[in-house]
PDB file of N, CA and C in Angstrom:
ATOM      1  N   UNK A   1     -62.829  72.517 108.895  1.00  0.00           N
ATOM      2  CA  UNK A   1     -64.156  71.936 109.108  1.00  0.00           C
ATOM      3  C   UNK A   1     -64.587  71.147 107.876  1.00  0.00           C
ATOM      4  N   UNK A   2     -64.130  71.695 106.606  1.00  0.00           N
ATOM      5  CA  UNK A   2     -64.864  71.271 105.401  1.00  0.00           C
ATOM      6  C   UNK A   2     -64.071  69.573 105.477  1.00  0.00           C
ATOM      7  N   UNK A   3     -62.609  69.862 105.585  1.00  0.00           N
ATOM      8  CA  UNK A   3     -61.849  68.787 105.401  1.00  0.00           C
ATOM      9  C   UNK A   3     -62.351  67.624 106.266  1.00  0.00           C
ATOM     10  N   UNK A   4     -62.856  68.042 107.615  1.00  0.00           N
ATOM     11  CA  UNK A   4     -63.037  66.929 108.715  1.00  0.00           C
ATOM     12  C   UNK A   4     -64.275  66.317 108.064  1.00  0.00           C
ATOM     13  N   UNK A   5     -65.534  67.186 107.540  1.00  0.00           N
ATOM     14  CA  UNK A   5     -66.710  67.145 107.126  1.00  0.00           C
ATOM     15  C   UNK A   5     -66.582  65.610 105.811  1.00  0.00           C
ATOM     16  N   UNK A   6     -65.561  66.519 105.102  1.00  0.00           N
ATOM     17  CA  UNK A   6     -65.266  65.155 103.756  1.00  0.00           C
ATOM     18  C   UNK A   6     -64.551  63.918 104.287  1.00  0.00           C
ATOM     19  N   UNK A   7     -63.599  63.858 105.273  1.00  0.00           N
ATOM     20  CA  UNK A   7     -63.295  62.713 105.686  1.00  0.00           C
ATOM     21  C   UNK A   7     -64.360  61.948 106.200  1.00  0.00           C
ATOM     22  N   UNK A   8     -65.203  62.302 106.956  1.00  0.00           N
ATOM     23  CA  UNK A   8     -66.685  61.349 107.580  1.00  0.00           C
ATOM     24  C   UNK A   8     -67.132  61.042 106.299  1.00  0.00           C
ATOM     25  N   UNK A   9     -67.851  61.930 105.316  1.00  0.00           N
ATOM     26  CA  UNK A   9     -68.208  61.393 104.367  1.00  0.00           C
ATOM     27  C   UNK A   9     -67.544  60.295 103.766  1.00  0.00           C
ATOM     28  N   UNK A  10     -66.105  60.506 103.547  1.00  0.00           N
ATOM     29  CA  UNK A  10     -65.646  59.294 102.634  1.00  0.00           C
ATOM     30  C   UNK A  10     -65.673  58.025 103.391  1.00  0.00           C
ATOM     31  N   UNK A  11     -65.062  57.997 104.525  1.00  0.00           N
ATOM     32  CA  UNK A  11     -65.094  57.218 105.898  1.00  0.00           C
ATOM     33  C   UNK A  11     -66.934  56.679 105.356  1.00  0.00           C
ATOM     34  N   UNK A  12     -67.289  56.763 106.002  1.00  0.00           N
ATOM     35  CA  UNK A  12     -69.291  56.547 105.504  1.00  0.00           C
ATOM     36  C   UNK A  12     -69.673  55.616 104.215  1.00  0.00           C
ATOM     37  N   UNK A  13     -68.915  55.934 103.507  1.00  0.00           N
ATOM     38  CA  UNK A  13     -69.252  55.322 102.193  1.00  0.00           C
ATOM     39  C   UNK A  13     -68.101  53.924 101.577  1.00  0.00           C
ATOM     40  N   UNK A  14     -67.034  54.171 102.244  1.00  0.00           N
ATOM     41  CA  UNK A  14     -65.816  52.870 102.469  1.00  0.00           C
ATOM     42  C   UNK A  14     -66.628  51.878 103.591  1.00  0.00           C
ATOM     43  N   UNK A  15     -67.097  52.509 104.670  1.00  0.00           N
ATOM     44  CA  UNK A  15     -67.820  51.183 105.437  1.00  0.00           C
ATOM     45  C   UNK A  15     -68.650  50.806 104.764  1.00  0.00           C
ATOM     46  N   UNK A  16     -70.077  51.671 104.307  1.00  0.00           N
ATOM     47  CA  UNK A  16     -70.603  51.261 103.521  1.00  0.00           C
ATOM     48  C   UNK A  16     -70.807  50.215 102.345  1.00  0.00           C
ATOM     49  N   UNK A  17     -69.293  50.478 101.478  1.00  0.00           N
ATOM     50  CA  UNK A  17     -69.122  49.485 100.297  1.00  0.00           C
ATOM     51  C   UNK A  17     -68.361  48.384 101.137  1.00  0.00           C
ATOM     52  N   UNK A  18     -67.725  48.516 102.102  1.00  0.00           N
ATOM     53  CA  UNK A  18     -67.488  47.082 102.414  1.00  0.00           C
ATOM     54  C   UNK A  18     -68.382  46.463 103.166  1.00  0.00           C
ATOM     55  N   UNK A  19     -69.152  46.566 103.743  1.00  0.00           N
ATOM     56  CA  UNK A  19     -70.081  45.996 104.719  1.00  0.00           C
ATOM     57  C   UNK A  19     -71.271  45.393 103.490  1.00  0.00           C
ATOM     58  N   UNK A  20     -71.620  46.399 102.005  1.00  0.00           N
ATOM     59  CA  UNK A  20     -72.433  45.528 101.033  1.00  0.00           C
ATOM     60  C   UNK A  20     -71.530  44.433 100.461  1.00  0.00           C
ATOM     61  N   UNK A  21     -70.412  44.349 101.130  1.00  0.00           N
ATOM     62  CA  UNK A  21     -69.098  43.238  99.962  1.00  0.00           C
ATOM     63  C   UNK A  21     -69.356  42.310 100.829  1.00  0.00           C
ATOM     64  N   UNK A  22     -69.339  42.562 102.087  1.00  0.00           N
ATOM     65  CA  UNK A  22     -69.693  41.312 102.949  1.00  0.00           C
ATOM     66  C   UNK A  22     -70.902  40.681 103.164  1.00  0.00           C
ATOM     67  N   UNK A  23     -71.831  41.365 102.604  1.00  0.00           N
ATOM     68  CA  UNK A  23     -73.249  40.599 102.847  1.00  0.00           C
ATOM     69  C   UNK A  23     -72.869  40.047 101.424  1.00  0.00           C
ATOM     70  N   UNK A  24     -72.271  39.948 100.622  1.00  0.00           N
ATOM     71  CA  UNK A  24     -72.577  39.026  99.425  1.00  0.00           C
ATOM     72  C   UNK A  24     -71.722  37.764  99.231  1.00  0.00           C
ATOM     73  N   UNK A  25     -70.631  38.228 100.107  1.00  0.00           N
ATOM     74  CA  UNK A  25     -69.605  37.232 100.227  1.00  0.00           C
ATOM     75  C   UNK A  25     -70.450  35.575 100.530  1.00  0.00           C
ATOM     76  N   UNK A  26     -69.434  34.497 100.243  1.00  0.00           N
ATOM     77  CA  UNK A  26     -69.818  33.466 100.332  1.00  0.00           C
ATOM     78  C   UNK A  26     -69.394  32.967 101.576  1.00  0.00           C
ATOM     79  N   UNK A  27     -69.904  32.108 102.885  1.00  0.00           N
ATOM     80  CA  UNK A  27     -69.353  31.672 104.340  1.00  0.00           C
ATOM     81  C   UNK A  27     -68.483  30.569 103.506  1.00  0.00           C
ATOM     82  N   UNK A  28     -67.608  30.581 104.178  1.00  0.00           N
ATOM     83  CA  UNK A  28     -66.880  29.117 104.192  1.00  0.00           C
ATOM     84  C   UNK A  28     -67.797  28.062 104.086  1.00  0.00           C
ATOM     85  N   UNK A  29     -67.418  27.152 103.501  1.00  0.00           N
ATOM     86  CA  UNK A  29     -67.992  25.936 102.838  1.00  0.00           C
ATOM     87  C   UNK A  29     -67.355  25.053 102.614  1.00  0.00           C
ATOM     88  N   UNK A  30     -67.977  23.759 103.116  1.00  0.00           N
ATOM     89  CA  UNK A  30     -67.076  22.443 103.193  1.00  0.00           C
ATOM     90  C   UNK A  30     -68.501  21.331 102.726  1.00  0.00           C
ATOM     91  N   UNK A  31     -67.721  20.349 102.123  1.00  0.00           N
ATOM     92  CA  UNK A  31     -68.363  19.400 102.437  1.00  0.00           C
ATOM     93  C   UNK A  31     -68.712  18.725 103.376  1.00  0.00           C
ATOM     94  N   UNK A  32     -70.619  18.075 103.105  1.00  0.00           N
ATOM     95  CA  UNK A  32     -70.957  17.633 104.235  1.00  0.00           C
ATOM     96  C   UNK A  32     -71.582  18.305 105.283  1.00  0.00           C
ATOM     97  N   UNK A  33     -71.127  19.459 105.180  1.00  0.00           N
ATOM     98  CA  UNK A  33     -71.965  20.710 105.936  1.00  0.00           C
ATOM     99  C   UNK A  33     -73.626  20.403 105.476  1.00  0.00           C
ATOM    100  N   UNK A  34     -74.454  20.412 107.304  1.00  0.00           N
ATOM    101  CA  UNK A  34     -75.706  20.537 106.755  1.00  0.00           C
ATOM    102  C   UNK A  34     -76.382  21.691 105.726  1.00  0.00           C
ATOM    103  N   UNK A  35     -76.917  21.301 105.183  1.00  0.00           N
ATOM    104  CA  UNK A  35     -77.428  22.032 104.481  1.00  0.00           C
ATOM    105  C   UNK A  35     -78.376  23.124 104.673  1.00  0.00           C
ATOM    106  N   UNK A  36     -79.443  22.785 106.113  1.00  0.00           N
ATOM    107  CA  UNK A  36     -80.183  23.464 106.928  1.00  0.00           C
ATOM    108  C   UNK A  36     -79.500  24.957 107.294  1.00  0.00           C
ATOM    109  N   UNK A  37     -77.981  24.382 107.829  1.00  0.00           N
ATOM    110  CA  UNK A  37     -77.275  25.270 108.394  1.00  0.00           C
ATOM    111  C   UNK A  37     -76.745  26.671 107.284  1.00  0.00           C
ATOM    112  N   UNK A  38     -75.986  25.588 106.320  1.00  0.00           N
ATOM    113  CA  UNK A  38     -75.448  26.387 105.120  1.00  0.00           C
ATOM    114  C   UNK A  38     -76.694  27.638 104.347  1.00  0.00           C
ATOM    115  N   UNK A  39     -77.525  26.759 104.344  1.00  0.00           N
ATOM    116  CA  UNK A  39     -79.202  28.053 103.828  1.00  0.00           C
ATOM    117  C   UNK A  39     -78.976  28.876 104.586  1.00  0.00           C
ATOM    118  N   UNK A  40     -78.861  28.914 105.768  1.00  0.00           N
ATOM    119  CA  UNK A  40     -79.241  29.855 106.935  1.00  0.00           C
ATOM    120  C   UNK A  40     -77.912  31.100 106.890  1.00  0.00           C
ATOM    121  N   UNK A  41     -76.725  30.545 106.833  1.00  0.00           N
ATOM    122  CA  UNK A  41     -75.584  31.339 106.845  1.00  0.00           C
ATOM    123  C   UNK A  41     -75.690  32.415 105.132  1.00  0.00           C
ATOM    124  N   UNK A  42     -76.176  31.707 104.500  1.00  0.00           N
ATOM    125  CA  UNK A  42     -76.012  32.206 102.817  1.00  0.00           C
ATOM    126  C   UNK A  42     -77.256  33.260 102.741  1.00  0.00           C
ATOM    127  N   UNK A  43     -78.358  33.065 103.518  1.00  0.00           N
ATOM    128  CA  UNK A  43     -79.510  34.351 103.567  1.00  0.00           C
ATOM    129  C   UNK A  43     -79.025  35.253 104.350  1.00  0.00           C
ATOM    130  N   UNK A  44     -77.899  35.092 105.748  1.00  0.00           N
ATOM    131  CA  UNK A  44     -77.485  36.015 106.289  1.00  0.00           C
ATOM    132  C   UNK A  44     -76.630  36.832 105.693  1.00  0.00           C
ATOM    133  N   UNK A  45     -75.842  35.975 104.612  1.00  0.00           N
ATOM    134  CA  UNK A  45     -75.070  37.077 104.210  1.00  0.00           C
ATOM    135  C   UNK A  45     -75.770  37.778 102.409  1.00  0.00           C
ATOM    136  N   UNK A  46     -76.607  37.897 102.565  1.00  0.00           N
ATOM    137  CA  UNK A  46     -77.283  38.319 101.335  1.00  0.00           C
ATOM    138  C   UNK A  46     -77.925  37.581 100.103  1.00  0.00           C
ATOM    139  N   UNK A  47     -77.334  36.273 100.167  1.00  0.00           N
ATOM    140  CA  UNK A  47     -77.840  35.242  98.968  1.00  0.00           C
ATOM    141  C   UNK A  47     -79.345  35.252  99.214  1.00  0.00           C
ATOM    142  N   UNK A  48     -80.236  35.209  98.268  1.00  0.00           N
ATOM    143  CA  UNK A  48     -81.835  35.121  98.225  1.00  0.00           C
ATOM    144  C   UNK A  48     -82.011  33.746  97.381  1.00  0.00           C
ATOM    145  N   UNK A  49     -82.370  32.788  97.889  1.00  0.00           N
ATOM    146  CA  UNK A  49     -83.268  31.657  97.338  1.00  0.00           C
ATOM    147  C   UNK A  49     -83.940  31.753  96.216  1.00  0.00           C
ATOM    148  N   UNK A  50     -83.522  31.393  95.460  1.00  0.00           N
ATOM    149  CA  UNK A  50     -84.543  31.467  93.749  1.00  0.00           C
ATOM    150  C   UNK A  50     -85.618  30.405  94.221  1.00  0.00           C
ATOM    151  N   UNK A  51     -86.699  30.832  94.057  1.00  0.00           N
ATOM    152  CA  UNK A  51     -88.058  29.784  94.274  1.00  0.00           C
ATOM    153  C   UNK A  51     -88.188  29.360  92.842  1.00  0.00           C
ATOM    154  N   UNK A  52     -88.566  27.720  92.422  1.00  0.00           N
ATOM    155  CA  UNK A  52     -88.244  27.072  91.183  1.00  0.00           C
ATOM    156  C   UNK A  52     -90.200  27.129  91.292  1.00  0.00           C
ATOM    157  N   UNK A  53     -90.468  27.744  90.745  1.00  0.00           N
ATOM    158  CA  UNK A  53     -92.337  27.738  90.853  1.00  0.00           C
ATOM    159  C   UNK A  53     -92.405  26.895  89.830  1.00  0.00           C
ATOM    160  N   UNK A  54     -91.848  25.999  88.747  1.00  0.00           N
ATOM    161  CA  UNK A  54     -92.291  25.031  88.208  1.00  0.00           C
ATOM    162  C   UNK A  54     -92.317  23.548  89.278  1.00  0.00           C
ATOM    163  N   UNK A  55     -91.025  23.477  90.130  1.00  0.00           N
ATOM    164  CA  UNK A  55     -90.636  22.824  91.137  1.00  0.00           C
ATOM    165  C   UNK A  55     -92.308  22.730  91.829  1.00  0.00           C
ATOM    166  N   UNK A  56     -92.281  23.793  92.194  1.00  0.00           N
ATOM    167  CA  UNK A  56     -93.299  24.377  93.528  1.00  0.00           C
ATOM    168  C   UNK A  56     -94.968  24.264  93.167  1.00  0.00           C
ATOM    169  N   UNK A  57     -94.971  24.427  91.665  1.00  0.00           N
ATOM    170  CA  UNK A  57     -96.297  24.272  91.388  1.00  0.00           C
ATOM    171  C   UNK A  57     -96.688  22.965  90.735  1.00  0.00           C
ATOM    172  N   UNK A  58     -95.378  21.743  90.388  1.00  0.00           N
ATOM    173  CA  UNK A  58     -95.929  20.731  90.336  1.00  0.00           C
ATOM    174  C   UNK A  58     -95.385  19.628  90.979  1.00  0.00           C
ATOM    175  N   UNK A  59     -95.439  19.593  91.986  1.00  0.00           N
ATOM    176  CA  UNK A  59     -94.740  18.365  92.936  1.00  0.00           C
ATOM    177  C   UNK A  59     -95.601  17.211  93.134  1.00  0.00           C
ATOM    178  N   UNK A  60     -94.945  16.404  92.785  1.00  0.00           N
ATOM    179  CA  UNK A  60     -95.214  14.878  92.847  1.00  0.00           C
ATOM    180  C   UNK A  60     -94.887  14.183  94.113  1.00  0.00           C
ATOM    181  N   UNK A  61     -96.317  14.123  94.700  1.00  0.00           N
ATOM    182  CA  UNK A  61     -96.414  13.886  96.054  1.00  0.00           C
ATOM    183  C   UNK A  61     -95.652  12.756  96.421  1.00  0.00           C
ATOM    184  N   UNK A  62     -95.118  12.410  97.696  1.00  0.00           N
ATOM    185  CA  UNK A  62     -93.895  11.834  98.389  1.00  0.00           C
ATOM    186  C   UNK A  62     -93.098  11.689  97.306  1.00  0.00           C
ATOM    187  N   UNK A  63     -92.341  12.652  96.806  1.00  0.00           N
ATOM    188  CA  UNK A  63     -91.387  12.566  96.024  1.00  0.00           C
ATOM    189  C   UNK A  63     -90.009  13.296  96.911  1.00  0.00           C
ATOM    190  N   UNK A  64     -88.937  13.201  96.905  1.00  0.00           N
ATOM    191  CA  UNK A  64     -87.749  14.194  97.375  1.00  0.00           C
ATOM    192  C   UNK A  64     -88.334  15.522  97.204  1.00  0.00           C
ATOM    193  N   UNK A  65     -88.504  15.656  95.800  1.00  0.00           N
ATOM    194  CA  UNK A  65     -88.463  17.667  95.791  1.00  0.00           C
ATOM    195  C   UNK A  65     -90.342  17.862  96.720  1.00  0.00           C
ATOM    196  N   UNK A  66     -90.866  17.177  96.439  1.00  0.00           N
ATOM    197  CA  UNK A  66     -92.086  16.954  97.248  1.00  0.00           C
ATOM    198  C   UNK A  66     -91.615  17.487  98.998  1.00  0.00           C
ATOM    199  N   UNK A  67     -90.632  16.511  99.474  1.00  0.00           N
ATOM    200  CA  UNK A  67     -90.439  16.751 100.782  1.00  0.00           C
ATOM    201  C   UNK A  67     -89.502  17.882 100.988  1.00  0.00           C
ATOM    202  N   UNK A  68     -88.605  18.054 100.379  1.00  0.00           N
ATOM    203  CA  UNK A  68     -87.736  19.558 100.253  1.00  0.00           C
ATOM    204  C   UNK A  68     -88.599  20.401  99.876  1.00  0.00           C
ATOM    205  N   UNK A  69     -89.696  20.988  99.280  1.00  0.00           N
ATOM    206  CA  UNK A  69     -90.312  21.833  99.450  1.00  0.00           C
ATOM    207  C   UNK A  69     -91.359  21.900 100.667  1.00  0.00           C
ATOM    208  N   UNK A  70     -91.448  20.812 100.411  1.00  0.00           N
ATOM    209  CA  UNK A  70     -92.627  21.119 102.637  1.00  0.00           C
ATOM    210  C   UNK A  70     -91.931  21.704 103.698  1.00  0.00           C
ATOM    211  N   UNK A  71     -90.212  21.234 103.541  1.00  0.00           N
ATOM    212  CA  UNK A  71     -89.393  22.022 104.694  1.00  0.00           C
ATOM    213  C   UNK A  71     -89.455  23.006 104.333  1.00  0.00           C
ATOM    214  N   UNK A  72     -89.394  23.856 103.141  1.00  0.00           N
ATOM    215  CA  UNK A  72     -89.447  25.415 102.560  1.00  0.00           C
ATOM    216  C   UNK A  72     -88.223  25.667 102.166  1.00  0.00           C
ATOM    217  N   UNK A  73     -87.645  24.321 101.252  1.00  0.00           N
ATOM    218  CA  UNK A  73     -86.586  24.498 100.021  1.00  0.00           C
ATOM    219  C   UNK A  73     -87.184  24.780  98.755  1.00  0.00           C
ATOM    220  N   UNK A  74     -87.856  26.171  98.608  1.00  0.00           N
ATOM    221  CA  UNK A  74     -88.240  25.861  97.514  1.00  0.00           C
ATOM    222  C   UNK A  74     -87.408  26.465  96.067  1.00  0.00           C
ATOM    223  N   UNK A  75     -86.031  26.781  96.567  1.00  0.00           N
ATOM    224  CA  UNK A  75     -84.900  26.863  95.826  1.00  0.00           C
ATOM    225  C   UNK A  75     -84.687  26.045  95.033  1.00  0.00           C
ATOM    226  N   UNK A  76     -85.321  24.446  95.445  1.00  0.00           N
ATOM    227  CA  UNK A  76     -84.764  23.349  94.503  1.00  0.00           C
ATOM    228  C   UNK A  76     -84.927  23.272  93.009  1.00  0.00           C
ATOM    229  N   UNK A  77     -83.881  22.823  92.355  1.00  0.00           N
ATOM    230  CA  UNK A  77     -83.758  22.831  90.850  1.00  0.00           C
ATOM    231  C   UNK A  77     -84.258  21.325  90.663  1.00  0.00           C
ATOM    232  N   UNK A  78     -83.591  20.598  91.384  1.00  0.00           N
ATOM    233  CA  UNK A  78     -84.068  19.229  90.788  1.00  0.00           C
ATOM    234  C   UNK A  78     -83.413  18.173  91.533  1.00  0.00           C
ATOM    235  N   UNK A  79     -83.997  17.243  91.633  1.00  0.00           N
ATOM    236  CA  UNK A  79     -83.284  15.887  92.250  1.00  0.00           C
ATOM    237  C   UNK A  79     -82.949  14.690  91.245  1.00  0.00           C
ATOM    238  N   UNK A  80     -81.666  14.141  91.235  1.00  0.00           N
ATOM    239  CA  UNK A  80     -81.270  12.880  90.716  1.00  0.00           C
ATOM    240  C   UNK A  80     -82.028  11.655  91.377  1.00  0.00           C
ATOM    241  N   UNK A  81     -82.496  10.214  90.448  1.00  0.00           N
ATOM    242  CA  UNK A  81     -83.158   9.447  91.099  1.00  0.00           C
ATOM    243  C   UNK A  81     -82.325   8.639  91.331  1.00  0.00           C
ATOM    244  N   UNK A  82     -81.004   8.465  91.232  1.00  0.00           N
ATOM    245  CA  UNK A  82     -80.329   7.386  91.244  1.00  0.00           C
ATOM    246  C   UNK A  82     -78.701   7.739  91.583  1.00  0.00           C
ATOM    247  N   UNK A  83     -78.149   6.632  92.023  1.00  0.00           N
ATOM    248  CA  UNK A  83     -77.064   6.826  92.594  1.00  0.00           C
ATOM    249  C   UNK A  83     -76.977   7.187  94.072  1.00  0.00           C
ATOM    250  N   UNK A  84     -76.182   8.889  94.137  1.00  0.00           N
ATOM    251  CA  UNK A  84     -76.525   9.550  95.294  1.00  0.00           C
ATOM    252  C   UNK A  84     -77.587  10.135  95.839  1.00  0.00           C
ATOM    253  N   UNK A  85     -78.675  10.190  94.782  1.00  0.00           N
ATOM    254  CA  UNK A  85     -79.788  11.227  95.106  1.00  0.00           C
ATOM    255  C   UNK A  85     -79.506  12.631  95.591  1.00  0.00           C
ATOM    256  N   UNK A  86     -78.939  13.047  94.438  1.00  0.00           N
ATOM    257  CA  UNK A  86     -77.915  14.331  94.818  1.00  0.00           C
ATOM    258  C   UNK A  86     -79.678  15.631  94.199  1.00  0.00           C
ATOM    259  N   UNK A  87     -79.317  16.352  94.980  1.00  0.00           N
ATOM    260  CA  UNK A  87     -80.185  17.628  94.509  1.00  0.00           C
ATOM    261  C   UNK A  87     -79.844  18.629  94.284  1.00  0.00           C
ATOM    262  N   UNK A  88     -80.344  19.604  93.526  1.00  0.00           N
ATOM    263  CA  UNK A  88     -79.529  20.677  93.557  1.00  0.00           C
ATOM    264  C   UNK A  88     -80.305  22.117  94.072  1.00  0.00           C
ATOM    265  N   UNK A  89     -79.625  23.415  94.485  1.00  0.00           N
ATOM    266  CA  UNK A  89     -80.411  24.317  95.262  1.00  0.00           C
ATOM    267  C   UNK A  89     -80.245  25.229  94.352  1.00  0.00           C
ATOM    268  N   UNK A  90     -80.949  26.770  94.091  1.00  0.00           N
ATOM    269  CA  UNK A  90     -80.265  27.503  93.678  1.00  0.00           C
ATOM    270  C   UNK A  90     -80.628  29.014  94.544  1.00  0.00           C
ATOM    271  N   UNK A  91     -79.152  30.049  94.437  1.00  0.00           N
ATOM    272  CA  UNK A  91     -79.356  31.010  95.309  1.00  0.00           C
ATOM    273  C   UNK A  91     -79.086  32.440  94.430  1.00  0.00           C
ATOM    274  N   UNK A  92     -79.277  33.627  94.472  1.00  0.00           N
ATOM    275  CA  UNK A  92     -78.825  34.582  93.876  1.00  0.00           C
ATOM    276  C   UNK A  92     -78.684  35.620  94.431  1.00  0.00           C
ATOM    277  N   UNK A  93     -77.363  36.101  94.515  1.00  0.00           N
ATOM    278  CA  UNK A  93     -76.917  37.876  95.240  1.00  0.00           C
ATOM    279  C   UNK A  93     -77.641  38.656  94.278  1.00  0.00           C
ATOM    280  N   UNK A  94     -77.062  40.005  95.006  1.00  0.00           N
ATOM    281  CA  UNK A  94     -77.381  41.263  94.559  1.00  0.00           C
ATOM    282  C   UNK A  94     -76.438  41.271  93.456  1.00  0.00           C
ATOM    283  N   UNK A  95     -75.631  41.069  93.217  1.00  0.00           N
ATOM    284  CA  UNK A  95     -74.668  41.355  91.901  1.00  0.00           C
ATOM    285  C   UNK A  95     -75.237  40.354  90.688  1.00  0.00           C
ATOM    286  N   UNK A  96     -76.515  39.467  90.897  1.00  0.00           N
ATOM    287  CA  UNK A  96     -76.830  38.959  89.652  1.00  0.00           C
ATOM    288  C   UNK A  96     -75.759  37.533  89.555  1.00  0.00           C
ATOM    289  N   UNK A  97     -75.098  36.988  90.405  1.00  0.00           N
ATOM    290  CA  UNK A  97     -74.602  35.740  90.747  1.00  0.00           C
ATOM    291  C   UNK A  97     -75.276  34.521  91.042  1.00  0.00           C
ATOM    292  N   UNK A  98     -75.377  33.680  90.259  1.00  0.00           N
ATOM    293  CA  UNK A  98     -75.757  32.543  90.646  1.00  0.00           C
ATOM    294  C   UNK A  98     -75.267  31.657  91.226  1.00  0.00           C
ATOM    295  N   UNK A  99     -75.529  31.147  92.710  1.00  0.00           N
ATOM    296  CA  UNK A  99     -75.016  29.857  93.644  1.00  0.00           C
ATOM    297  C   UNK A  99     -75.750  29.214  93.341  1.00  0.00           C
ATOM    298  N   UNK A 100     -75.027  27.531  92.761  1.00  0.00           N
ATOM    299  CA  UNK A 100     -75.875  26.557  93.038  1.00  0.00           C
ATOM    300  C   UNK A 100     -74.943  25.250  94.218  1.00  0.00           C
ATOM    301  N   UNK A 101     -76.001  24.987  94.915  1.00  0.00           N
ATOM    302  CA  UNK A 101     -75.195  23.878  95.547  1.00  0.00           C
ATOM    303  C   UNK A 101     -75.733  22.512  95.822  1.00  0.00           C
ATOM    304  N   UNK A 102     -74.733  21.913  95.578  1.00  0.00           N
ATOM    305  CA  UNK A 102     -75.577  19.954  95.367  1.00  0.00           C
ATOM    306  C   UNK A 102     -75.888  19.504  96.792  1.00  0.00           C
ATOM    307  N   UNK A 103     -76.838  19.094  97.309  1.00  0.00           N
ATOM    308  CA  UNK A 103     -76.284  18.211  98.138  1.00  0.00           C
ATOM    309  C   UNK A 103     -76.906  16.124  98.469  1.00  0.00           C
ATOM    310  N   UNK A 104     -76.476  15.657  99.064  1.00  0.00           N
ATOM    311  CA  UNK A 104     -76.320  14.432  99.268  1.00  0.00           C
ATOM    312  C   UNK A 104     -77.611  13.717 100.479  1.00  0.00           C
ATOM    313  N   UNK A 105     -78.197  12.631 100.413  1.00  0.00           N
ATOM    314  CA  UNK A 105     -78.761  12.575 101.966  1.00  0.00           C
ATOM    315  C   UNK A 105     -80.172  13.426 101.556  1.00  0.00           C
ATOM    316  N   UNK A 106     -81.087  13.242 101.090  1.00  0.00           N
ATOM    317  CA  UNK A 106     -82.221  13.905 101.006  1.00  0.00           C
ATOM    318  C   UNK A 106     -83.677  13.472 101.168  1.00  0.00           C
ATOM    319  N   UNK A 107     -83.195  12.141 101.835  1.00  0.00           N
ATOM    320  CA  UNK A 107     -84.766  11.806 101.962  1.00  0.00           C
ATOM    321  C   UNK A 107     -85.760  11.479 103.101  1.00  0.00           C
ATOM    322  N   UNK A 108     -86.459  11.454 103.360  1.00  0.00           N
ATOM    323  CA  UNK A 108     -87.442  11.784 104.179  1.00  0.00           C
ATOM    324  C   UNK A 108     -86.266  11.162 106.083  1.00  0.00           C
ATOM    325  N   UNK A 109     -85.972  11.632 107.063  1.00  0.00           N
ATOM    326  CA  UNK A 109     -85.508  11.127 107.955  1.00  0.00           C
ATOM    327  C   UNK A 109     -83.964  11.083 107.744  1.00  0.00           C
ATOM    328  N   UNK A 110     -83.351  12.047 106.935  1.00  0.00           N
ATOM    329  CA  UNK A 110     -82.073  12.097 106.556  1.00  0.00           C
ATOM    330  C   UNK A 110     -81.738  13.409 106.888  1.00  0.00           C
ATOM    331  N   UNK A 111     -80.605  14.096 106.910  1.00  0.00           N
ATOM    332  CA  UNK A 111     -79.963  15.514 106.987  1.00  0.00           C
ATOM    333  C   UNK A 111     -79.370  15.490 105.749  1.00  0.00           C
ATOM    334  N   UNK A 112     -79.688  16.084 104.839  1.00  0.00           N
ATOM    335  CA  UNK A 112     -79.048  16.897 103.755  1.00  0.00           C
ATOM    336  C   UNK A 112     -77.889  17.369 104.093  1.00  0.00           C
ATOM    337  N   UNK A 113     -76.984  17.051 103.215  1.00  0.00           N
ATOM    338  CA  UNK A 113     -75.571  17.405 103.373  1.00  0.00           C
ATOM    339  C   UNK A 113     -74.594  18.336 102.094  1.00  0.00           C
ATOM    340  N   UNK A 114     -74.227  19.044 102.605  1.00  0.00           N
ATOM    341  CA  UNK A 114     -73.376  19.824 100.912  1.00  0.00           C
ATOM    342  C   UNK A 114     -72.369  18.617 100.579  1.00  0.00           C
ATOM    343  N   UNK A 115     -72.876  18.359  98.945  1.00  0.00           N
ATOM    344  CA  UNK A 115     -71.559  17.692  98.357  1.00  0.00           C
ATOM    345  C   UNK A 115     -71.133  18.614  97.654  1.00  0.00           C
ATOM    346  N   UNK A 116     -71.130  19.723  97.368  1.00  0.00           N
ATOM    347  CA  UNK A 116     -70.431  20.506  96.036  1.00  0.00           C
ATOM    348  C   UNK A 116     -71.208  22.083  95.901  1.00  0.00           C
ATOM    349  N   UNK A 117     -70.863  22.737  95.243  1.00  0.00           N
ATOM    350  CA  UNK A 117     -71.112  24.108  95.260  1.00  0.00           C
ATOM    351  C   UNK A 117     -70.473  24.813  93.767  1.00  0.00           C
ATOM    352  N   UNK A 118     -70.804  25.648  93.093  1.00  0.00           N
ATOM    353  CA  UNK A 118     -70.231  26.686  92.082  1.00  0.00           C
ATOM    354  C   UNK A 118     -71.145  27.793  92.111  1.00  0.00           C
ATOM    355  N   UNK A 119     -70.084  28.982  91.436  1.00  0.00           N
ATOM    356  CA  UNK A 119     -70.747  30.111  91.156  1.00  0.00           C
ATOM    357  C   UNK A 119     -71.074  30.223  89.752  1.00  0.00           C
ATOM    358  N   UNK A 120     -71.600  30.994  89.202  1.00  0.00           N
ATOM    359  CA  UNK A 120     -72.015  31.224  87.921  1.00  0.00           C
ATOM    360  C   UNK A 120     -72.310  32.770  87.583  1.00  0.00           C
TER     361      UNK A 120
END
């Protein structure tokens, strides 16, 4: 009985640690992937949105980070004015990991797109 008793237990705590390995895990990721979509998959699996409250508390009306925060990106780190108008997001697990990911396509009547991604 004791033995069957400790196998559930250990059994219990192996699902356990893998099922917290998988909420932190990263989804597959490609470029070009909306970005709408990619947020959505990365909160499901445990990533939490860093809110940039300097971002958030001073936005410069019709600006990019202006309109990425009205959708409720308020993850954003910052937008480039030139070139691609690349922006960047930032996300953080439970293990104290930082995701940031760029993406492309950000302005008002556009779909945001992943160009790039790292961990930290």
């Amino acid at each position: 009985m004791n033995k069957l008793l400790s196998s559930g237990i250990l059994l219990t705590i192996i699902c356990s640690v893998q099922m917290s390995s998988f909420a932190q895990s990263l989804p597959r990721l490609r470029r070009n992937m909306n970005y709408a979509q990619v947020r959505t998959m990365l909160i499901q699996r445990g990533w939490q949105p860093v809110v940039n409250s300097e971002q958030v508390n001073n936005r410069v009306p019709n600006s990019t980070i202006d309109y990425l925060i009205k959708k409720g990106y308020t993850e954003v780190v910052d937008c480039s004015g030139t070139g691609l108008g690349l922006c960047l997001f930032q996300f953080k697990n439970a293990k104290r990991q930082n995701l940031f990911v760029s993406t492309s396509n950000n302005q008002s009547g556009q779909v945001s797109k992943v160009y790039s991604w790292r961990i930290e």
